[in-house]
PDB file of N, CA and C in Angstrom:
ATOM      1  N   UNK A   1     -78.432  13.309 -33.023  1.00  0.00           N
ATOM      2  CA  UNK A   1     -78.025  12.541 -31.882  1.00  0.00           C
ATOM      3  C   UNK A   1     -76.509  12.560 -31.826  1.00  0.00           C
ATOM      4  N   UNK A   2     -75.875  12.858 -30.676  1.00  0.00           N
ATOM      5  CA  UNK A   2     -74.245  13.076 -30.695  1.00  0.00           C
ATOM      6  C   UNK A   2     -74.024  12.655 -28.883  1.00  0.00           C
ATOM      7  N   UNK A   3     -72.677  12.853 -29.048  1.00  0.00           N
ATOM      8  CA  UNK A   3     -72.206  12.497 -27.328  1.00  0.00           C
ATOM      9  C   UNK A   3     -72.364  11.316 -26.863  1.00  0.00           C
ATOM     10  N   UNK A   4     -72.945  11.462 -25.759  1.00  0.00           N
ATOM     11  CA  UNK A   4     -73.153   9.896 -25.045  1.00  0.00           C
ATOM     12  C   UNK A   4     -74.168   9.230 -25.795  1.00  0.00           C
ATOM     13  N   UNK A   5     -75.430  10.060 -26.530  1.00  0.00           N
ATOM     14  CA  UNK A   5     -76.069   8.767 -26.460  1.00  0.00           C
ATOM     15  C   UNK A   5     -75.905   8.211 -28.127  1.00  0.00           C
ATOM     16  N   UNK A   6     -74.981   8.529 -28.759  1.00  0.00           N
ATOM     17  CA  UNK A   6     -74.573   8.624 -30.093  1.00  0.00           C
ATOM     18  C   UNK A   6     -73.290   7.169 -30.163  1.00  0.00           C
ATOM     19  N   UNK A   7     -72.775   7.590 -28.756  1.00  0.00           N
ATOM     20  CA  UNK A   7     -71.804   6.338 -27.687  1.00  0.00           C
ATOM     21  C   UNK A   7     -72.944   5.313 -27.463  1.00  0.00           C
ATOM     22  N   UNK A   8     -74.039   5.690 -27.210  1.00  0.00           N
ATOM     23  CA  UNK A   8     -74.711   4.456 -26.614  1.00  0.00           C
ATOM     24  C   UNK A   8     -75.172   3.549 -27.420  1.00  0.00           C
ATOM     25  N   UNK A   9     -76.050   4.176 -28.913  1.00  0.00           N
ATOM     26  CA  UNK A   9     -76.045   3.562 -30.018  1.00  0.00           C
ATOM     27  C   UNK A   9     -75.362   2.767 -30.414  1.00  0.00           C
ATOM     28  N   UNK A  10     -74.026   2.995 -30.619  1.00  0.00           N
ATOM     29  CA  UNK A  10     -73.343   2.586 -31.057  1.00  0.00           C
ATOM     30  C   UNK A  10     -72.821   1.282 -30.599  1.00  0.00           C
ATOM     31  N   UNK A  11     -72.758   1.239 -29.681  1.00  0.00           N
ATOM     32  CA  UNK A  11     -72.751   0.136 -28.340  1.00  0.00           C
ATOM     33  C   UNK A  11     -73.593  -0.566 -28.487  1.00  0.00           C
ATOM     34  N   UNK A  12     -75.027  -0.664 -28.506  1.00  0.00           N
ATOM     35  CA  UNK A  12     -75.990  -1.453 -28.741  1.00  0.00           C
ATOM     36  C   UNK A  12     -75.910  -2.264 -29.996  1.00  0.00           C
ATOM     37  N   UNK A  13     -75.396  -0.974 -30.938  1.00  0.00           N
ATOM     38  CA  UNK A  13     -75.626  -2.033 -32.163  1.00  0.00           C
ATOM     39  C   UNK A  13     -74.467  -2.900 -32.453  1.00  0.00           C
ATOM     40  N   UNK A  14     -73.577  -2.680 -31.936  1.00  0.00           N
ATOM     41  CA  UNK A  14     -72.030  -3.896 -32.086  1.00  0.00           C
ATOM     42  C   UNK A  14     -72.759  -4.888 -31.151  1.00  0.00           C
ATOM     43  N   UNK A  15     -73.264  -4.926 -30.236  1.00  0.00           N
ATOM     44  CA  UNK A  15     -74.035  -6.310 -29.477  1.00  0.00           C
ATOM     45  C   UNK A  15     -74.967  -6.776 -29.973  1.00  0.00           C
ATOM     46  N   UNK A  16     -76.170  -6.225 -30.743  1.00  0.00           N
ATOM     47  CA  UNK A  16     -76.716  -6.627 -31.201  1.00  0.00           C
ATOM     48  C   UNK A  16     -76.327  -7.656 -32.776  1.00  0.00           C
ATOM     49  N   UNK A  17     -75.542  -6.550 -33.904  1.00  0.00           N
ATOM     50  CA  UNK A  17     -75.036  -7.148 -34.507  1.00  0.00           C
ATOM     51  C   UNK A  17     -74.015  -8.650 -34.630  1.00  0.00           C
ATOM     52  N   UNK A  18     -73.261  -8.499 -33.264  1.00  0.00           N
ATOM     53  CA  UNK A  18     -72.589  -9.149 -32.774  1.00  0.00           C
ATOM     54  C   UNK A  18     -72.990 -10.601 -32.377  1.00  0.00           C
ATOM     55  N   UNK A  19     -73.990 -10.498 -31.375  1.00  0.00           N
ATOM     56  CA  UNK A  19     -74.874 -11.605 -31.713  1.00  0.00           C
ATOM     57  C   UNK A  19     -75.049 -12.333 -31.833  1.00  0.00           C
ATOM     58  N   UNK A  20     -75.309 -13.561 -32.073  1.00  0.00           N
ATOM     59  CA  UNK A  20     -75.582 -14.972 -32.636  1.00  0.00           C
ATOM     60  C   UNK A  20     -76.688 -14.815 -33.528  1.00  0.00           C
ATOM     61  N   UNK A  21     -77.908 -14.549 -32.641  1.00  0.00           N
ATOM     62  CA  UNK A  21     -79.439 -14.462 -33.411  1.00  0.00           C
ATOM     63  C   UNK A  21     -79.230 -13.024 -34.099  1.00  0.00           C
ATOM     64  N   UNK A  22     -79.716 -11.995 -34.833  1.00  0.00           N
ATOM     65  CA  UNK A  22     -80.143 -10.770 -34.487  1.00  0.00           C
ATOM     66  C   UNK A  22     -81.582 -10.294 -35.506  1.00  0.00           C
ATOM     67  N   UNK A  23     -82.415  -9.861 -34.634  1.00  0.00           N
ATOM     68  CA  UNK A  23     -83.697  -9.591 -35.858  1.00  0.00           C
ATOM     69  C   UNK A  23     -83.813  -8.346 -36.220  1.00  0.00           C
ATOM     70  N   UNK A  24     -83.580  -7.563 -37.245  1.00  0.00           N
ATOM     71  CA  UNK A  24     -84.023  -6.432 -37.256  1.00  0.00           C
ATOM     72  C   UNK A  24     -85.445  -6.097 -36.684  1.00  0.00           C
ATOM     73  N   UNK A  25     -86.276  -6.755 -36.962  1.00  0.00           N
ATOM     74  CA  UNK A  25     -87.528  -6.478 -36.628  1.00  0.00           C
ATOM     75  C   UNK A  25     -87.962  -6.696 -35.249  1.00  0.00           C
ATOM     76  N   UNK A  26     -87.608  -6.984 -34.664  1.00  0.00           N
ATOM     77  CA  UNK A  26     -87.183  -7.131 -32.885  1.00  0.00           C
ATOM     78  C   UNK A  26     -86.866  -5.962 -32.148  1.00  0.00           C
ATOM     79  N   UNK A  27     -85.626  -5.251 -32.872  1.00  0.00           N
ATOM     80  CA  UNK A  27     -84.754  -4.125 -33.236  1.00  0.00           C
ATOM     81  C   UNK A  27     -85.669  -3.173 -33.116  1.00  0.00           C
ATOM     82  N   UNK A  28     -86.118  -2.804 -34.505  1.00  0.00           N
ATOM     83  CA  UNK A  28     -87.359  -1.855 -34.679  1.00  0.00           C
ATOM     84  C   UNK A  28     -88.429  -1.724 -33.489  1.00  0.00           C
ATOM     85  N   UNK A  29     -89.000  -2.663 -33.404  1.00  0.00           N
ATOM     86  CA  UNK A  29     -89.803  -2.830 -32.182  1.00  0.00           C
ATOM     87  C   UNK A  29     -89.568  -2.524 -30.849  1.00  0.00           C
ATOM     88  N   UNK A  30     -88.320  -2.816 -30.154  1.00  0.00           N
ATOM     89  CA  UNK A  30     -87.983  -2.076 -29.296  1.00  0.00           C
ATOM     90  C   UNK A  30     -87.873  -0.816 -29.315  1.00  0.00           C
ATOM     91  N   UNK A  31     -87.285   0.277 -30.415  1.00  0.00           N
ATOM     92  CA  UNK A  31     -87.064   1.380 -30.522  1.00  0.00           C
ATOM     93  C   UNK A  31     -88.395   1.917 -30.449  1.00  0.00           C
ATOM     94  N   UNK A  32     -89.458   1.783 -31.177  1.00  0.00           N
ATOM     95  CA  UNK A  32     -90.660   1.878 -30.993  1.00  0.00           C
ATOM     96  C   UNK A  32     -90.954   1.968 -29.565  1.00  0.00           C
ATOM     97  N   UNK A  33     -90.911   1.027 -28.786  1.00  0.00           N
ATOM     98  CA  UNK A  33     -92.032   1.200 -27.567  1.00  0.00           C
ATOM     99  C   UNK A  33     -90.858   2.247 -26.988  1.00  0.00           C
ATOM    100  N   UNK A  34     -89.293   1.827 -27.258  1.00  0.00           N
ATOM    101  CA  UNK A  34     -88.625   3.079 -26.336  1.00  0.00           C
ATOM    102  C   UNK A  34     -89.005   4.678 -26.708  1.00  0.00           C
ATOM    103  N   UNK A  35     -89.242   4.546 -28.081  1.00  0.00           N
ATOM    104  CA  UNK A  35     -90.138   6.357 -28.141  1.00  0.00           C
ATOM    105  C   UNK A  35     -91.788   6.419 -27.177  1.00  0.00           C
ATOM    106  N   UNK A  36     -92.052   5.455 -27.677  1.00  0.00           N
ATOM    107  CA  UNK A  36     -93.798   5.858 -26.547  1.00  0.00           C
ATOM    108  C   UNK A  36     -93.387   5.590 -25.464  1.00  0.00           C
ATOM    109  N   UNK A  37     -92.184   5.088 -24.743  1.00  0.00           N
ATOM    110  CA  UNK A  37     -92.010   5.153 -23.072  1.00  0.00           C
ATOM    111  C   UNK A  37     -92.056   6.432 -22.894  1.00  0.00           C
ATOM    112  N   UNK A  38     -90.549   6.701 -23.758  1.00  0.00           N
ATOM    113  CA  UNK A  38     -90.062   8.103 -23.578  1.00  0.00           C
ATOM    114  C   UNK A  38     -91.626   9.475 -23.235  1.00  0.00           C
ATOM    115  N   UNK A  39     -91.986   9.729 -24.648  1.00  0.00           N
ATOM    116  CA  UNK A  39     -93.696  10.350 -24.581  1.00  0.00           C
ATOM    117  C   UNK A  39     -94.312  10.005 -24.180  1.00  0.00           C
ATOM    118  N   UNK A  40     -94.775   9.284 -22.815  1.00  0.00           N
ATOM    119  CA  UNK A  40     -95.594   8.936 -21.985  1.00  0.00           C
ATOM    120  C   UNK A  40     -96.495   7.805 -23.184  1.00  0.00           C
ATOM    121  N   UNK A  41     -96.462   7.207 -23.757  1.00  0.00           N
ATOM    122  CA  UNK A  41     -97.526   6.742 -24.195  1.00  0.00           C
ATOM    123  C   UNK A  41     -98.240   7.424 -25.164  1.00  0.00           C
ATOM    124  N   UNK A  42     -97.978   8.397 -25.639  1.00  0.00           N
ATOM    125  CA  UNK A  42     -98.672   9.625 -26.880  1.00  0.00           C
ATOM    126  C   UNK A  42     -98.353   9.323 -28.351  1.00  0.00           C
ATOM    127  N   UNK A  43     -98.942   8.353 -28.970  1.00  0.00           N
ATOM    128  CA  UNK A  43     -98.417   7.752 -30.051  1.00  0.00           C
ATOM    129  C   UNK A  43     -97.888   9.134 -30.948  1.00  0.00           C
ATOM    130  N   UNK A  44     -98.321  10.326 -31.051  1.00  0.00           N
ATOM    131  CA  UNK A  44     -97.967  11.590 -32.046  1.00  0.00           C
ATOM    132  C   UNK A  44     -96.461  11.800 -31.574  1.00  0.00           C
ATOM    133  N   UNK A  45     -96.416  11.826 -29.896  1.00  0.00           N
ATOM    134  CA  UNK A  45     -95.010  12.364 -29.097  1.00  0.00           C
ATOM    135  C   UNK A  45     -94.128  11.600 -30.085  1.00  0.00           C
ATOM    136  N   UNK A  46     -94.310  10.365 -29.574  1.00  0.00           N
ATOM    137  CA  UNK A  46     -93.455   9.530 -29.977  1.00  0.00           C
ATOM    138  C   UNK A  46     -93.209   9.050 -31.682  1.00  0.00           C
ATOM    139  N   UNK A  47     -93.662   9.414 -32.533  1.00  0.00           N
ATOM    140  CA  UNK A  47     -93.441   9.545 -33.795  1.00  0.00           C
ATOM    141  C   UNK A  47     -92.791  10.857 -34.300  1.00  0.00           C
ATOM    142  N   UNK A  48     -93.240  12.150 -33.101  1.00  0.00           N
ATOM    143  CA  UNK A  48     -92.014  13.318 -33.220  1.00  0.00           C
ATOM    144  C   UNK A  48     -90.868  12.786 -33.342  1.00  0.00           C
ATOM    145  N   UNK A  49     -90.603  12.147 -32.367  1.00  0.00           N
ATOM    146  CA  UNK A  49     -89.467  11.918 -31.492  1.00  0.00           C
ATOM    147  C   UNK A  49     -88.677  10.891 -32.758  1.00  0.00           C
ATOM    148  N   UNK A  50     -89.417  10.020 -33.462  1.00  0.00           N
ATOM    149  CA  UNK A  50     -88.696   9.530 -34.567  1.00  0.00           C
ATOM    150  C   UNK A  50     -88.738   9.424 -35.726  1.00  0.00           C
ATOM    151  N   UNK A  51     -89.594  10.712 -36.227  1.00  0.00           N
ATOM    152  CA  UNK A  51     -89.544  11.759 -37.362  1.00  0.00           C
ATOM    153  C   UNK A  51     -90.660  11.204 -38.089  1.00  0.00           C
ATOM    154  N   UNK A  52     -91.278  10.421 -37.896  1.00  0.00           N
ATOM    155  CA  UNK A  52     -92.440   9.657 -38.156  1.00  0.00           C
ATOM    156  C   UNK A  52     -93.979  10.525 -38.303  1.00  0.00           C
ATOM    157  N   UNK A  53     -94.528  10.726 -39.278  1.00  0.00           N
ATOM    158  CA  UNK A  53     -96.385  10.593 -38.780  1.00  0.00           C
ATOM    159  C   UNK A  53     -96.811   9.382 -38.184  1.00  0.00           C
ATOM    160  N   UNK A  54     -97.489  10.142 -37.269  1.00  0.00           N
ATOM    161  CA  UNK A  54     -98.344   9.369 -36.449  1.00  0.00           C
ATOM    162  C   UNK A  54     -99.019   8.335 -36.680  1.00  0.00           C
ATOM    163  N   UNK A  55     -99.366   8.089 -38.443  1.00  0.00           N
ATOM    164  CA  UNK A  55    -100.116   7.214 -38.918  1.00  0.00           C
ATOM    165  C   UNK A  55     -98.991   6.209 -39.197  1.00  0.00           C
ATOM    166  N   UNK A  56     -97.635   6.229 -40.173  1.00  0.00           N
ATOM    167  CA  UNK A  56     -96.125   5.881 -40.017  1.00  0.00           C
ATOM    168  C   UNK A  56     -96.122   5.155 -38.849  1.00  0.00           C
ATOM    169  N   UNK A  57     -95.916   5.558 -37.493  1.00  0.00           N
ATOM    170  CA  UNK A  57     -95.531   4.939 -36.571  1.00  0.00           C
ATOM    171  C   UNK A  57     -96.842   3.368 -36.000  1.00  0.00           C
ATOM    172  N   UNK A  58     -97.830   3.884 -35.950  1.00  0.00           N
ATOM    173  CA  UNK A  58     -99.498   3.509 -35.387  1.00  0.00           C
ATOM    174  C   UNK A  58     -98.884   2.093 -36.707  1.00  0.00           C
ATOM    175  N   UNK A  59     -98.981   2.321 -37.861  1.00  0.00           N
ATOM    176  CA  UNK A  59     -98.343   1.273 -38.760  1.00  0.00           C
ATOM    177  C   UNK A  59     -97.438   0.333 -38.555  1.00  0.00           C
ATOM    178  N   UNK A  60     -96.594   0.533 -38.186  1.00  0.00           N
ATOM    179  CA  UNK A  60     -95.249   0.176 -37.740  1.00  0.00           C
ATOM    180  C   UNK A  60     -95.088  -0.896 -36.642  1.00  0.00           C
ATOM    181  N   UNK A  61     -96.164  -0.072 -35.568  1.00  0.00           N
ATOM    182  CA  UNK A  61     -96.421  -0.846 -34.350  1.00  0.00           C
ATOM    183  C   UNK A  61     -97.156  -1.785 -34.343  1.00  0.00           C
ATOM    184  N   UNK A  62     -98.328  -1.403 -34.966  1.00  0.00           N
ATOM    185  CA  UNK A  62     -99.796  -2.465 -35.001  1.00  0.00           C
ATOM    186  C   UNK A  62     -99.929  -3.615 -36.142  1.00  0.00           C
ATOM    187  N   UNK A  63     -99.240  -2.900 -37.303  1.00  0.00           N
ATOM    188  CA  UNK A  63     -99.347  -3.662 -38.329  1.00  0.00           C
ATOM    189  C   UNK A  63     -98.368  -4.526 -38.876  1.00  0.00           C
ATOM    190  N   UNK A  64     -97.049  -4.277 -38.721  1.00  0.00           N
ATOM    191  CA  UNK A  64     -96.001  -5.103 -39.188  1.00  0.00           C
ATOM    192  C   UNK A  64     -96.064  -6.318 -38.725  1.00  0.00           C
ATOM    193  N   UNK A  65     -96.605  -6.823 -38.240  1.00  0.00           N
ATOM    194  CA  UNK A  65     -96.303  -8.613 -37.856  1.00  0.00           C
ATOM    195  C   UNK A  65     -97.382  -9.026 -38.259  1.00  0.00           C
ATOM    196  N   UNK A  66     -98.475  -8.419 -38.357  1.00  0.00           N
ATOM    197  CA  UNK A  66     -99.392  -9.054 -38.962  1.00  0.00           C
ATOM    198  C   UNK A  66    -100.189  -8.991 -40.261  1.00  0.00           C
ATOM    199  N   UNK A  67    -100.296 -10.124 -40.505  1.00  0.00           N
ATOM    200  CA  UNK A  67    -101.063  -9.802 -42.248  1.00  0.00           C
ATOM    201  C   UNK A  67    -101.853  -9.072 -42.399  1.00  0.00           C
ATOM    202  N   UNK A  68    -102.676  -8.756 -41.487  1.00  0.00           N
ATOM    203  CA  UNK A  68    -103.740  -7.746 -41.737  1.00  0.00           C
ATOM    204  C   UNK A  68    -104.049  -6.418 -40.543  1.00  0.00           C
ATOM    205  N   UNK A  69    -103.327  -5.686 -40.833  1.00  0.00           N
ATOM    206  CA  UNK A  69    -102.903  -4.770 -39.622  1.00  0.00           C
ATOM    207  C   UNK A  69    -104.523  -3.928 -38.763  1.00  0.00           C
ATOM    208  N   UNK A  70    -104.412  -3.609 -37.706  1.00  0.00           N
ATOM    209  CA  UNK A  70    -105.213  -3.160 -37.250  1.00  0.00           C
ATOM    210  C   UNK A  70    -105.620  -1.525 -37.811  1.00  0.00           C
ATOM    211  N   UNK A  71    -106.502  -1.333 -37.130  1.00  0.00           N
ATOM    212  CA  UNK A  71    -107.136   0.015 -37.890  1.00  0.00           C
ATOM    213  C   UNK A  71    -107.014   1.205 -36.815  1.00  0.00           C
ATOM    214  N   UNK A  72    -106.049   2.032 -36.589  1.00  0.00           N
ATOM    215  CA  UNK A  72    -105.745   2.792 -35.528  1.00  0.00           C
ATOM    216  C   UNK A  72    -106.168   4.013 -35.374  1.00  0.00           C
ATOM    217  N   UNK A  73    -106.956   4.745 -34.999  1.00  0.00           N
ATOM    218  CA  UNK A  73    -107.547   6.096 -35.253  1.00  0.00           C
ATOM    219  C   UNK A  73    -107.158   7.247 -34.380  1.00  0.00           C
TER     220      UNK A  73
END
């Protein structure tokens, strides 16, 4: 990632950091659904897209907030 959107990152995360509140896990989560926007919704696209297996990401999404994560196939 370089150029603008390497600029844009960067930007986000001084506001975010910046902050009052900031959650990483909020954080994460957004980036998440912004890869499956990006890939239409293709949970595999979108774990390309952030170097992730598919099972990695399906984890990430479904299971981190909750104690007992769902079963994603």
């Amino acid at each position: 990632m370089g150029g603008k959107d390497g600029a844009s990152v960067s930007s986000l995360l001084e506001t975010l950091v910046g902050a009052e509140e900031f959650s990483l896990r909020d954080f994460e989560q957004s980036v998440y659904r912004a890869a499956l926007e990006r890939a239409g919704g293709n949970l595999s696209a979108a774990a390309r897209l952030l170097g992730l297996t598919r099972p990695q990401l399906a984890y990430r999404v479904n299971g981190q907030n909750d104690s007992k994560p769902e079963r994603t196939v």
